[in-house]
C-alpha atoms as a PDB file:
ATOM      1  CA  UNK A   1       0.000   0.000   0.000  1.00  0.00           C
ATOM      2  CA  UNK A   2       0.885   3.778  -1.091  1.00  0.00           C
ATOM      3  CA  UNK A   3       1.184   5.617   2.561  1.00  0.00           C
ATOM      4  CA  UNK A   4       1.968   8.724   0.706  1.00  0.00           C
ATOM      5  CA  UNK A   5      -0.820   8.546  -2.017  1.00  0.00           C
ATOM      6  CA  UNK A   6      -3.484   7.904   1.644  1.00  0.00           C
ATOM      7  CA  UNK A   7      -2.421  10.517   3.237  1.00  0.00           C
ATOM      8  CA  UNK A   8      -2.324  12.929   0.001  1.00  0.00           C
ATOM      9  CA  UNK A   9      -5.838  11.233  -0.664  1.00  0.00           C
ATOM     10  CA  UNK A  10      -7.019  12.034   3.428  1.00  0.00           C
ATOM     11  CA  UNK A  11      -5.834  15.831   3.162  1.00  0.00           C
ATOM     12  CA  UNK A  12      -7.668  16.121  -0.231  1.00  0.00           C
ATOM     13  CA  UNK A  13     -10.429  14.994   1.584  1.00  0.00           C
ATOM     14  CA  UNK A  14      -9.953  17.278   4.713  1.00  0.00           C
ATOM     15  CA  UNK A  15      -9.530  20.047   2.699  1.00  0.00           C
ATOM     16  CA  UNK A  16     -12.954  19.594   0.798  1.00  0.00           C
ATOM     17  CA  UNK A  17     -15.050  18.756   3.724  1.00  0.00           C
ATOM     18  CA  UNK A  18     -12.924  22.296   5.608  1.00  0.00           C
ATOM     19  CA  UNK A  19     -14.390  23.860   2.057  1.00  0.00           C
ATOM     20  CA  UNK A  20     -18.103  22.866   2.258  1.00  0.00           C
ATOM     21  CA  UNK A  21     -18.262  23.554   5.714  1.00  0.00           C
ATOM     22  CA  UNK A  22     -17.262  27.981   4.810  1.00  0.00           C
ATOM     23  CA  UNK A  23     -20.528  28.268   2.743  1.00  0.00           C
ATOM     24  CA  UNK A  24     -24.001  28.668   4.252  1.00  0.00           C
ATOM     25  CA  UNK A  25     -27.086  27.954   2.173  1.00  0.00           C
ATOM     26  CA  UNK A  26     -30.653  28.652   2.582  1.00  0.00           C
ATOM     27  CA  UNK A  27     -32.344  25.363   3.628  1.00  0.00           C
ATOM     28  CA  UNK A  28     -36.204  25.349   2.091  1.00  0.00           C
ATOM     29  CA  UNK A  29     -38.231  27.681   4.219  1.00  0.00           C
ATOM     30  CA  UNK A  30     -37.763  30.572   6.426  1.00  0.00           C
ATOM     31  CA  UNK A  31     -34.211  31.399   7.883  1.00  0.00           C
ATOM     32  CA  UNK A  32     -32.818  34.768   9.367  1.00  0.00           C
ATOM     33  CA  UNK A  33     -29.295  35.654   8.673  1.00  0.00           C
ATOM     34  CA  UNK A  34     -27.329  38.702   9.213  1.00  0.00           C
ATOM     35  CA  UNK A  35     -24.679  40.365   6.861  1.00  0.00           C
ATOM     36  CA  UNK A  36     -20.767  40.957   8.597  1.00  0.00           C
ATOM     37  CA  UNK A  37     -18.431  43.466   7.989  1.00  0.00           C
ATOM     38  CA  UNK A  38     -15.919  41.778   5.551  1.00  0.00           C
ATOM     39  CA  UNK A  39     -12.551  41.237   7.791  1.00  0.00           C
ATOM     40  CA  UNK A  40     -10.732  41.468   4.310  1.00  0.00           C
ATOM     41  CA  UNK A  41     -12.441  44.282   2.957  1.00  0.00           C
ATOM     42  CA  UNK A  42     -14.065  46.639   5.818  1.00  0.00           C
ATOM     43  CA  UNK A  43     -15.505  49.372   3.021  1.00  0.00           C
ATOM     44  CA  UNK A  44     -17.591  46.164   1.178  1.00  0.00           C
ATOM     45  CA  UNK A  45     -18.669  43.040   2.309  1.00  0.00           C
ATOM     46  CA  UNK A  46     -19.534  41.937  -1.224  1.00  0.00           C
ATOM     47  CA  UNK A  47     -17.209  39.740  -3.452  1.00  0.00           C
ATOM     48  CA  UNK A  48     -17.781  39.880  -6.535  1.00  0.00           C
ATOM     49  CA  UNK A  49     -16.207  36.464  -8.743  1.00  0.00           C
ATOM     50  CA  UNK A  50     -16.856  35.273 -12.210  1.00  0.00           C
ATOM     51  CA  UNK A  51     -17.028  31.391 -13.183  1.00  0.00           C
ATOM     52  CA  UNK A  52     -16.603  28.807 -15.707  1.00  0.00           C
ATOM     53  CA  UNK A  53     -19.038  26.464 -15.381  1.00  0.00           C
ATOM     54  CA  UNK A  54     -19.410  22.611 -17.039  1.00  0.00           C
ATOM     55  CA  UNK A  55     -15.938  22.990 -18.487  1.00  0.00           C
ATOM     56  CA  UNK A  56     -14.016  20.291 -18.574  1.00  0.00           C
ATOM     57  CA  UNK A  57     -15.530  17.320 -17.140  1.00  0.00           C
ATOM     58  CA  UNK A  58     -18.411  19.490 -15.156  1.00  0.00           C
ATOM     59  CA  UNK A  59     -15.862  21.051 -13.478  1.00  0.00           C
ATOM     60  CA  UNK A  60     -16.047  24.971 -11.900  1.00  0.00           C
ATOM     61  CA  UNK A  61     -13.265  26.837 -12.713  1.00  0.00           C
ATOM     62  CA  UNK A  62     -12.877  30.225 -11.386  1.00  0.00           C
ATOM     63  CA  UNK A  63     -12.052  32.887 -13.844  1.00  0.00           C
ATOM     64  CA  UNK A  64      -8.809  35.626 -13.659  1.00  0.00           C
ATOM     65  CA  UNK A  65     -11.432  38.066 -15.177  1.00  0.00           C
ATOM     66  CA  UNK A  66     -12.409  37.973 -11.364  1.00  0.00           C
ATOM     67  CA  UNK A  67      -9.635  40.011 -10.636  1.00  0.00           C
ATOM     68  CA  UNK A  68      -8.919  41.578 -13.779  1.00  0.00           C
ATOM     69  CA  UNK A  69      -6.239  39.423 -15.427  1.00  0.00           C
ATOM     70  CA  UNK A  70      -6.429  38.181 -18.952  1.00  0.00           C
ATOM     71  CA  UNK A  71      -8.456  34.401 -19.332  1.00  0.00           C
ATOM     72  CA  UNK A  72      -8.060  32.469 -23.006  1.00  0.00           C
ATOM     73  CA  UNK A  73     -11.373  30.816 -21.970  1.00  0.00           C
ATOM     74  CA  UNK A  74     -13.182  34.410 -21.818  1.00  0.00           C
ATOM     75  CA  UNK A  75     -10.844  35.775 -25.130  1.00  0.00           C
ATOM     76  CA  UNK A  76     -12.333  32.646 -26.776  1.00  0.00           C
ATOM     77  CA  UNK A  77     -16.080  33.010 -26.425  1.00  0.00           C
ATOM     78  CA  UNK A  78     -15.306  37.188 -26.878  1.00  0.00           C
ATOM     79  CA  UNK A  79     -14.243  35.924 -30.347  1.00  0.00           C
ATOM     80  CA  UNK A  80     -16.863  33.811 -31.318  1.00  0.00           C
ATOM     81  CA  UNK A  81     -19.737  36.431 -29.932  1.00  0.00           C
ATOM     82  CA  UNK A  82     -18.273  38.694 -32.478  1.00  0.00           C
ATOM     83  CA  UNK A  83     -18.502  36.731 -35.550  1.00  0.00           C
ATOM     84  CA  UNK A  84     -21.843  37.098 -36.454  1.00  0.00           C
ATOM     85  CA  UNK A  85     -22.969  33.677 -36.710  1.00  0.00           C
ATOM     86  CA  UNK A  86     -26.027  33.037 -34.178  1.00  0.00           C
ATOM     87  CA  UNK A  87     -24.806  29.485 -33.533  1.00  0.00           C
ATOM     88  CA  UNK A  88     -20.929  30.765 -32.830  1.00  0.00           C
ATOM     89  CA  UNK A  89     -22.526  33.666 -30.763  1.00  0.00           C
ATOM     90  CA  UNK A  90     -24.621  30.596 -28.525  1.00  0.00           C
ATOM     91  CA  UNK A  91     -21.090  28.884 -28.497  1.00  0.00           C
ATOM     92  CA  UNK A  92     -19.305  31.633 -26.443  1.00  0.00           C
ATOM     93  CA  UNK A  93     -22.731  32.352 -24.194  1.00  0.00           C
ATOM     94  CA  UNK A  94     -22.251  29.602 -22.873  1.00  0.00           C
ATOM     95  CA  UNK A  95     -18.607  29.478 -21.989  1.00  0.00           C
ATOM     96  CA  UNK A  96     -18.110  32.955 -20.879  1.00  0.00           C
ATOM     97  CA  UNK A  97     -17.269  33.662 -17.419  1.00  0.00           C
ATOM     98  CA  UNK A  98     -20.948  33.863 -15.584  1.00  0.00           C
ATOM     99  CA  UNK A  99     -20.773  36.354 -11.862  1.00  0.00           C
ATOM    100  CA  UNK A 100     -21.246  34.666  -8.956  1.00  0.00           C
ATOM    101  CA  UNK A 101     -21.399  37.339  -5.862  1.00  0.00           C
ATOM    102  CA  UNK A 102     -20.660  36.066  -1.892  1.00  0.00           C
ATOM    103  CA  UNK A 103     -20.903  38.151   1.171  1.00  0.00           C
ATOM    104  CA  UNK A 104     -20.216  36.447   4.908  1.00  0.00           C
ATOM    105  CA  UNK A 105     -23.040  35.983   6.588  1.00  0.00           C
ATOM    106  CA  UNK A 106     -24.152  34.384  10.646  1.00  0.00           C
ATOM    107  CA  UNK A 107     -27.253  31.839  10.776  1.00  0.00           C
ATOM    108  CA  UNK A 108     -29.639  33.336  13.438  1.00  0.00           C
ATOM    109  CA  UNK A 109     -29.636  30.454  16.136  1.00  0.00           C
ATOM    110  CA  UNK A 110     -26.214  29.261  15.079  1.00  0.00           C
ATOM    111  CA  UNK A 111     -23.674  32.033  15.548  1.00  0.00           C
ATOM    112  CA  UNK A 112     -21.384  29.601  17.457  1.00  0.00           C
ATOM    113  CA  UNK A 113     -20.846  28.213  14.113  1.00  0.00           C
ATOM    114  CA  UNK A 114     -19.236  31.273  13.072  1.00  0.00           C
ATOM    115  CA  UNK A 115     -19.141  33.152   9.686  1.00  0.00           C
ATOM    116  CA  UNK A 116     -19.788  31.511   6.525  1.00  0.00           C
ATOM    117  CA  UNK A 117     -20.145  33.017   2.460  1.00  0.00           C
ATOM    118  CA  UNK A 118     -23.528  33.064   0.755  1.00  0.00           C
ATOM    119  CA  UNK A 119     -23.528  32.987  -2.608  1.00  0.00           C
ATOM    120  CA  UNK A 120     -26.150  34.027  -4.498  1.00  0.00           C
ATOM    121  CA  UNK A 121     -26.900  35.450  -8.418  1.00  0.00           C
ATOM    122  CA  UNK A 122     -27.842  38.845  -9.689  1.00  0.00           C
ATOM    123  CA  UNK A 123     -31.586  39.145  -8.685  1.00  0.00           C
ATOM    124  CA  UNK A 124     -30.404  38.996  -5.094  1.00  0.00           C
ATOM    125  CA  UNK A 125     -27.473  40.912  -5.375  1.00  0.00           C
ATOM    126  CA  UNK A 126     -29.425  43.721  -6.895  1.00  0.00           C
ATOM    127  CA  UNK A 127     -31.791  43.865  -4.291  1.00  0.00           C
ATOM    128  CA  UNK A 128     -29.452  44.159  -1.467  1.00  0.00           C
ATOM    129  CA  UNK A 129     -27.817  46.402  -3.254  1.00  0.00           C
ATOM    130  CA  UNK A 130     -30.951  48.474  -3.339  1.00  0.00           C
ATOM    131  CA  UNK A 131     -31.762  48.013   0.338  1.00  0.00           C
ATOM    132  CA  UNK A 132     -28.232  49.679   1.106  1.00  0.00           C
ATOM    133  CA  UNK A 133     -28.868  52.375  -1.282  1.00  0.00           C
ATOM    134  CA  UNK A 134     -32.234  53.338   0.292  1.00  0.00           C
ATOM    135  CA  UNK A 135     -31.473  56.308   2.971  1.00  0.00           C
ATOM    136  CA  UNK A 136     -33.898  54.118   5.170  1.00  0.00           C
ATOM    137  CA  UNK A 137     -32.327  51.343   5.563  1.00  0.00           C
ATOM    138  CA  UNK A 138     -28.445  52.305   4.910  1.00  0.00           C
ATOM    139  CA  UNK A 139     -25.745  50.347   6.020  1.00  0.00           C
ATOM    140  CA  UNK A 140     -27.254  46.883   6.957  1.00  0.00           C
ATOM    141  CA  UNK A 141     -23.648  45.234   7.670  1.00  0.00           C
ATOM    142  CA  UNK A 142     -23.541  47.377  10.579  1.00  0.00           C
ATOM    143  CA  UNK A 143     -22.606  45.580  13.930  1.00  0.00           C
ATOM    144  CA  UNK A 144     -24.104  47.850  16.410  1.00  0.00           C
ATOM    145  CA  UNK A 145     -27.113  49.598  14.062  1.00  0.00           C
ATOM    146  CA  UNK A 146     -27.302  47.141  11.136  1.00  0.00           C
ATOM    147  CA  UNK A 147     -30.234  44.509   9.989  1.00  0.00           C
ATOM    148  CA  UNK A 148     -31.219  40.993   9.651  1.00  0.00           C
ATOM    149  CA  UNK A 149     -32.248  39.554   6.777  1.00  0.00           C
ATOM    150  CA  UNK A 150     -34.886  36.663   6.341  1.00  0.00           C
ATOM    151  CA  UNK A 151     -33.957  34.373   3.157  1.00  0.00           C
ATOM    152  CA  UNK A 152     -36.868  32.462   1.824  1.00  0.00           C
ATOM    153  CA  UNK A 153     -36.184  29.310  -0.212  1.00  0.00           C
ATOM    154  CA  UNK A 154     -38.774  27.188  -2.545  1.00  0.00           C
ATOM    155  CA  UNK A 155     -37.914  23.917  -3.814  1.00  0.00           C
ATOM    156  CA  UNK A 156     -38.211  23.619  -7.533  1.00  0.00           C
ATOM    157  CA  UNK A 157     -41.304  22.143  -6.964  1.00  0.00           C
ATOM    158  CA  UNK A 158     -42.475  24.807  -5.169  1.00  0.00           C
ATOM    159  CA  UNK A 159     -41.401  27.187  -7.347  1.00  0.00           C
ATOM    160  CA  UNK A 160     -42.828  25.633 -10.622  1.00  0.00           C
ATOM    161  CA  UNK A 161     -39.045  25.717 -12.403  1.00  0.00           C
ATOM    162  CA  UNK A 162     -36.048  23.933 -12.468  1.00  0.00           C
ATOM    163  CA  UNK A 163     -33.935  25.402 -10.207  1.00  0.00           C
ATOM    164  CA  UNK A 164     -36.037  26.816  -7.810  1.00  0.00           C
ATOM    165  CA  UNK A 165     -36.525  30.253  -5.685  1.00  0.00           C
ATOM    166  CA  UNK A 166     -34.808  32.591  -3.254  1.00  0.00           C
ATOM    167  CA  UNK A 167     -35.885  35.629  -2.072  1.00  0.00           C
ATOM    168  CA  UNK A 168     -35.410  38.295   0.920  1.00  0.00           C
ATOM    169  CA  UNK A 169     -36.921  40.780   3.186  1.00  0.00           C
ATOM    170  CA  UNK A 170     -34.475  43.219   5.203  1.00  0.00           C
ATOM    171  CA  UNK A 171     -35.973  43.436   8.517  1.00  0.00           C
ATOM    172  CA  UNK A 172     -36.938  47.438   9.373  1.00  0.00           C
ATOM    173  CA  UNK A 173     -35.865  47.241  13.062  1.00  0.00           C
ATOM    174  CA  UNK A 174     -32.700  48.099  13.796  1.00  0.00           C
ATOM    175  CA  UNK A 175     -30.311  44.908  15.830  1.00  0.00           C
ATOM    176  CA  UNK A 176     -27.041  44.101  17.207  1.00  0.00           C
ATOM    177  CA  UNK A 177     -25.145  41.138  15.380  1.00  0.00           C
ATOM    178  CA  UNK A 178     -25.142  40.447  19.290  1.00  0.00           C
ATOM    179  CA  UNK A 179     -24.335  41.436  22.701  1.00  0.00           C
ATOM    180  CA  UNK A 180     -21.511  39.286  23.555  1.00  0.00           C
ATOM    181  CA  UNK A 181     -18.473  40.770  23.212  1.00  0.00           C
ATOM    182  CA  UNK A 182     -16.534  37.521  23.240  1.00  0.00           C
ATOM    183  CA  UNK A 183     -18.714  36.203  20.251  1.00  0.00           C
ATOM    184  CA  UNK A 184     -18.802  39.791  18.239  1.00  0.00           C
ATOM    185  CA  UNK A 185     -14.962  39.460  18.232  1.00  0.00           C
ATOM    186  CA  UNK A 186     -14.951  35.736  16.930  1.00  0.00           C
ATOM    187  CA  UNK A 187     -17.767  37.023  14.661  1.00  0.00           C
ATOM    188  CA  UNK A 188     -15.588  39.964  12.842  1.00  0.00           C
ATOM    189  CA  UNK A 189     -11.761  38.419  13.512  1.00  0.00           C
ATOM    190  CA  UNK A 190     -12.001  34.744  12.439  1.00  0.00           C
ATOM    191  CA  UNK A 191     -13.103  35.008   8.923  1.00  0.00           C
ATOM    192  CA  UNK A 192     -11.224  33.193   6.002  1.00  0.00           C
ATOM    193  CA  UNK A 193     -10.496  35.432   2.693  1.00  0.00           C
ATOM    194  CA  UNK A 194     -12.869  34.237  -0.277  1.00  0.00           C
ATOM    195  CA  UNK A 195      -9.569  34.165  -2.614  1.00  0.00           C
ATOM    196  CA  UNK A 196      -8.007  31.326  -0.267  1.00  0.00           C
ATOM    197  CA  UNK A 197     -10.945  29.022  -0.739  1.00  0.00           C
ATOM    198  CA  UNK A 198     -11.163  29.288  -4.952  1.00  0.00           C
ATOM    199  CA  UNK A 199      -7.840  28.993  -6.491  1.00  0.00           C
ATOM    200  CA  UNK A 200      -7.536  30.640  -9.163  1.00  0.00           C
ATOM    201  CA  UNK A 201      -6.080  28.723 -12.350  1.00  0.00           C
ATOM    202  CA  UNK A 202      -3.251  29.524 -14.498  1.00  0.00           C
ATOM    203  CA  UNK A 203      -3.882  30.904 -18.223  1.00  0.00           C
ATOM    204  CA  UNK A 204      -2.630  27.890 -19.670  1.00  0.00           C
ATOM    205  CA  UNK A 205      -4.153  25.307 -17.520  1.00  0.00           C
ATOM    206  CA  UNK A 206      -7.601  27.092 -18.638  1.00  0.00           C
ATOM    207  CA  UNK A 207      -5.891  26.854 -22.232  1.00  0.00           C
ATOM    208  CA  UNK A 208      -6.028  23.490 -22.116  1.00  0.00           C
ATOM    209  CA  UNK A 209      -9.502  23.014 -20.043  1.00  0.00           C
ATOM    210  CA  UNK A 210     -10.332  24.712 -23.601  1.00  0.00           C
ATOM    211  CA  UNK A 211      -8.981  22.714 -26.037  1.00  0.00           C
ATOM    212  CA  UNK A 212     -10.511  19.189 -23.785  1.00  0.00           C
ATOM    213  CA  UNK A 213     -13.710  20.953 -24.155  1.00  0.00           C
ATOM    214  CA  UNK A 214     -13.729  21.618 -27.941  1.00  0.00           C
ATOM    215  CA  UNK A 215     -12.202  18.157 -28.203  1.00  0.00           C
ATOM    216  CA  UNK A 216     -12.956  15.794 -26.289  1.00  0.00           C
ATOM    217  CA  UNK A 217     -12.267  12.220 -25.872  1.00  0.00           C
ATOM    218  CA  UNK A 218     -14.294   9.190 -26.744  1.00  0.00           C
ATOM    219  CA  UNK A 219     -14.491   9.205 -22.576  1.00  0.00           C
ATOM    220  CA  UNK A 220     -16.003  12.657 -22.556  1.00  0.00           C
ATOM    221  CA  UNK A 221     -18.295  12.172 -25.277  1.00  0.00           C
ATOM    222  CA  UNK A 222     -20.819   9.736 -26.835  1.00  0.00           C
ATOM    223  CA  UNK A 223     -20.818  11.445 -29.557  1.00  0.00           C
ATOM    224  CA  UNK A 224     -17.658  11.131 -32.498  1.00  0.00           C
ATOM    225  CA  UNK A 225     -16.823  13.145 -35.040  1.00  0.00           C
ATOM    226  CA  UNK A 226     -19.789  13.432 -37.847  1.00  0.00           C
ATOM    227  CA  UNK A 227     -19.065  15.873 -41.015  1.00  0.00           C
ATOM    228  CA  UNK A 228     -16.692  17.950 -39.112  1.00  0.00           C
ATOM    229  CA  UNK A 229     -18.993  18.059 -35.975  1.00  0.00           C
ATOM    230  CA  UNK A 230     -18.940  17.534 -32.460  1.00  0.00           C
ATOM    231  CA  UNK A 231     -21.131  17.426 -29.572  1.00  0.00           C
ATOM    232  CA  UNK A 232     -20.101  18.418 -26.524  1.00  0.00           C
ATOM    233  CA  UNK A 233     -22.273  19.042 -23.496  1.00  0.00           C
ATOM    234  CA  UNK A 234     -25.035  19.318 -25.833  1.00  0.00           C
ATOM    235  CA  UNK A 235     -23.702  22.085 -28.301  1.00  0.00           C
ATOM    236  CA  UNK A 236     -22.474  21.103 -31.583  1.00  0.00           C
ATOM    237  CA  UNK A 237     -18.583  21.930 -31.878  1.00  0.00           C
ATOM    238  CA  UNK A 238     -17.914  22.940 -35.517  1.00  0.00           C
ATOM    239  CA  UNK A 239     -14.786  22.941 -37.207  1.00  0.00           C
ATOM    240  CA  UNK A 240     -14.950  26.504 -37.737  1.00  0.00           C
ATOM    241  CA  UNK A 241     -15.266  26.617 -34.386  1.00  0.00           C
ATOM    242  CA  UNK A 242     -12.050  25.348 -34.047  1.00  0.00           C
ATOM    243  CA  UNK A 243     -10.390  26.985 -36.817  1.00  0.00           C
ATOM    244  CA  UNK A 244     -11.150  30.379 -34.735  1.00  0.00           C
ATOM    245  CA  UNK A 245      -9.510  28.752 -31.904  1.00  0.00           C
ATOM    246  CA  UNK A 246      -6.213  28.293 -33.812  1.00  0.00           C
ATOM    247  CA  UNK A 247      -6.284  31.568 -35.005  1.00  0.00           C
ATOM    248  CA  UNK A 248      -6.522  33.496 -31.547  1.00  0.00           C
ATOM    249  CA  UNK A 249      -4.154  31.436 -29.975  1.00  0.00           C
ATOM    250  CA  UNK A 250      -1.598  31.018 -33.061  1.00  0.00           C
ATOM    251  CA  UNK A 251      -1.983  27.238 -32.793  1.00  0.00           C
ATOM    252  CA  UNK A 252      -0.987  24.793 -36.201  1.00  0.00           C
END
C-alpha cells in the first residue's frame, strides 16, 4: 500500500469537507441571517467572482477576469460572440465567465458556528444592493445599528421551475449582530479570505480546459466526429469553431 498517495488522498479529503463547511445555504423555508463586515475588505462586504461552469468534465473553474487578469477561456467566447454567426454567438454564451457574488453571513440560532459566504446570483445581489442604497435602511452590515435579513427558499417544486426560488426581506428594526463581546470578536476576527478558498487557475491550464472541451475524448463524449462536428455538453462543436480557436491562440 501507497502511505503517501493515503495521506495525500485524506488531506484532499480534509480540505474539501474544511471547504463545504465555509458556505451557508438557505435550507427550504424561512431562515434569518445577518450580513458581517468583511474582515478582508471593511468598506464592502460583497465579493464579486466570475465562473466557468461545465468545463471540462463538469468542473467549476474560477475565472482571472475575477480580478482583472487576462483568461483564453473568456478571449475565446469574446471571439466567437463577435462573428456574427447566431450558432458561434450561442457557443461563447455559454462558456463565458458567468458572476457569482458572496458576502459572509451568521445563521440566526447558530452564531457559534461562526461566519460563513452566501452565494447568491444577480436578482439577489441587486436587491441588497438596493436596500443599502435606500437612505432608510443604509448600512445593513452594521454591527451595532445594522439589519437581519430573512432568506426564503422554494424547492423547484415549489417554485414551478427547475432550479427553484430565493428571495429576501431586510428586517426594518434596527439589531445588534449580538451582545456578547466575546462572540462579536470571533464574529468579525475569524473570517477566512474568499480568494483562499477558490484557487484561481493559471492561463494555460484554462488553455487546455479549452482545447478538452472543444475536443474531447471518446471518454467525454458519446458522440464522435460526424461531417466535421462535435457534440459536446449538448452544443455542436464545428470545425470553424475550431479553426477560430487556432487563429486566436496562433496554434498549427
Amino acid at each position: 500500500m501507497d502511505i503517501n498517495a493515503i495521506k495525500s488522498r485524506l488531506t484532499q479529503l480534509q480540505s474539501q469537507t474544511s471547504t463545504a463547511d465555509s458556505f451557508w445555504k438557505p435550507d427550504p423555508g424561512k431562515t434569518q441571517i445577518r450580513i458581517v463586515p468583511y474582515k478582508f475588505n471593511k468598506d464592502n462586504p460583497f465579493c464579486e467572482l466570475y465562473f466557468h461552469y461545465g468545463l471540462g468534465q463538469n468542473k467549476t473553474l474560477l475565472s482571472p477576469v475575477s480580478f482583472g487578469r487576462p483568461d483564453p477561456v473568456n478571449e475565446f467566447a469574446m471571439k466567437l460572440k463577435s462573428t456574427g454567426d447566431k450558432d458561434e454567438w450561442l457557443q461563447g454564451r455559454k462558456i463565458e465567465p458567468k458572476m457569482r457574488t458572496y458576502v459572509p453571513v451568521i445563521a440566526r440560532g447558530k452564531e457559534d458556528e461562526g461566519v460563513k459566504f452566501w452565494g447568491f446570483g444577480k436578482t439577489v445581489y441587486q436587491e441588497l444592493l438596493g436596500f443599502i442604497a435606500d437612505p432608510d435602511y443604509g448600512d445593513i452590515t452594521d454591527p451595532m445599528t445594522g439589519r437581519d435579513i430573512v432568506v426564503e427558499r422554494q424547492t423547484p417544486a415549489e417554485a414551478g421551475n427547475q432550479y427553484g426560488k430565493t428571495t429576501i426581506r431586510v428586517k426594518p428594526m434596527q439589531t445588534q449582530i449580538t451582545e456578547d463581546a466575546n462572540l462579536l470578536e470571533k464574529i468579525l476576527e475569524d473570517q477566512k479570505d474568499i480568494n483562499e478558498i477558490y484557487t484561481e487557475p493559471s492561463y494555460d491550464n484554462l488553455k487546455e480546459a479549452l482545447q478538452n472541451y472543444l475536443n474531447p475524448t471518446e471518454e467525454d463524449t458519446d458522440s464522435g466526429e460526424k461531417n466535421n462536428t462535435q457534440v459536446t455538453n449538448g452544443v455542436e462543436t464545428t470545425s470553424n469553431v475550431n479553426d477560430a480557436f487556432d487563429k486566436l491562440f496562433d496554434e498549427d
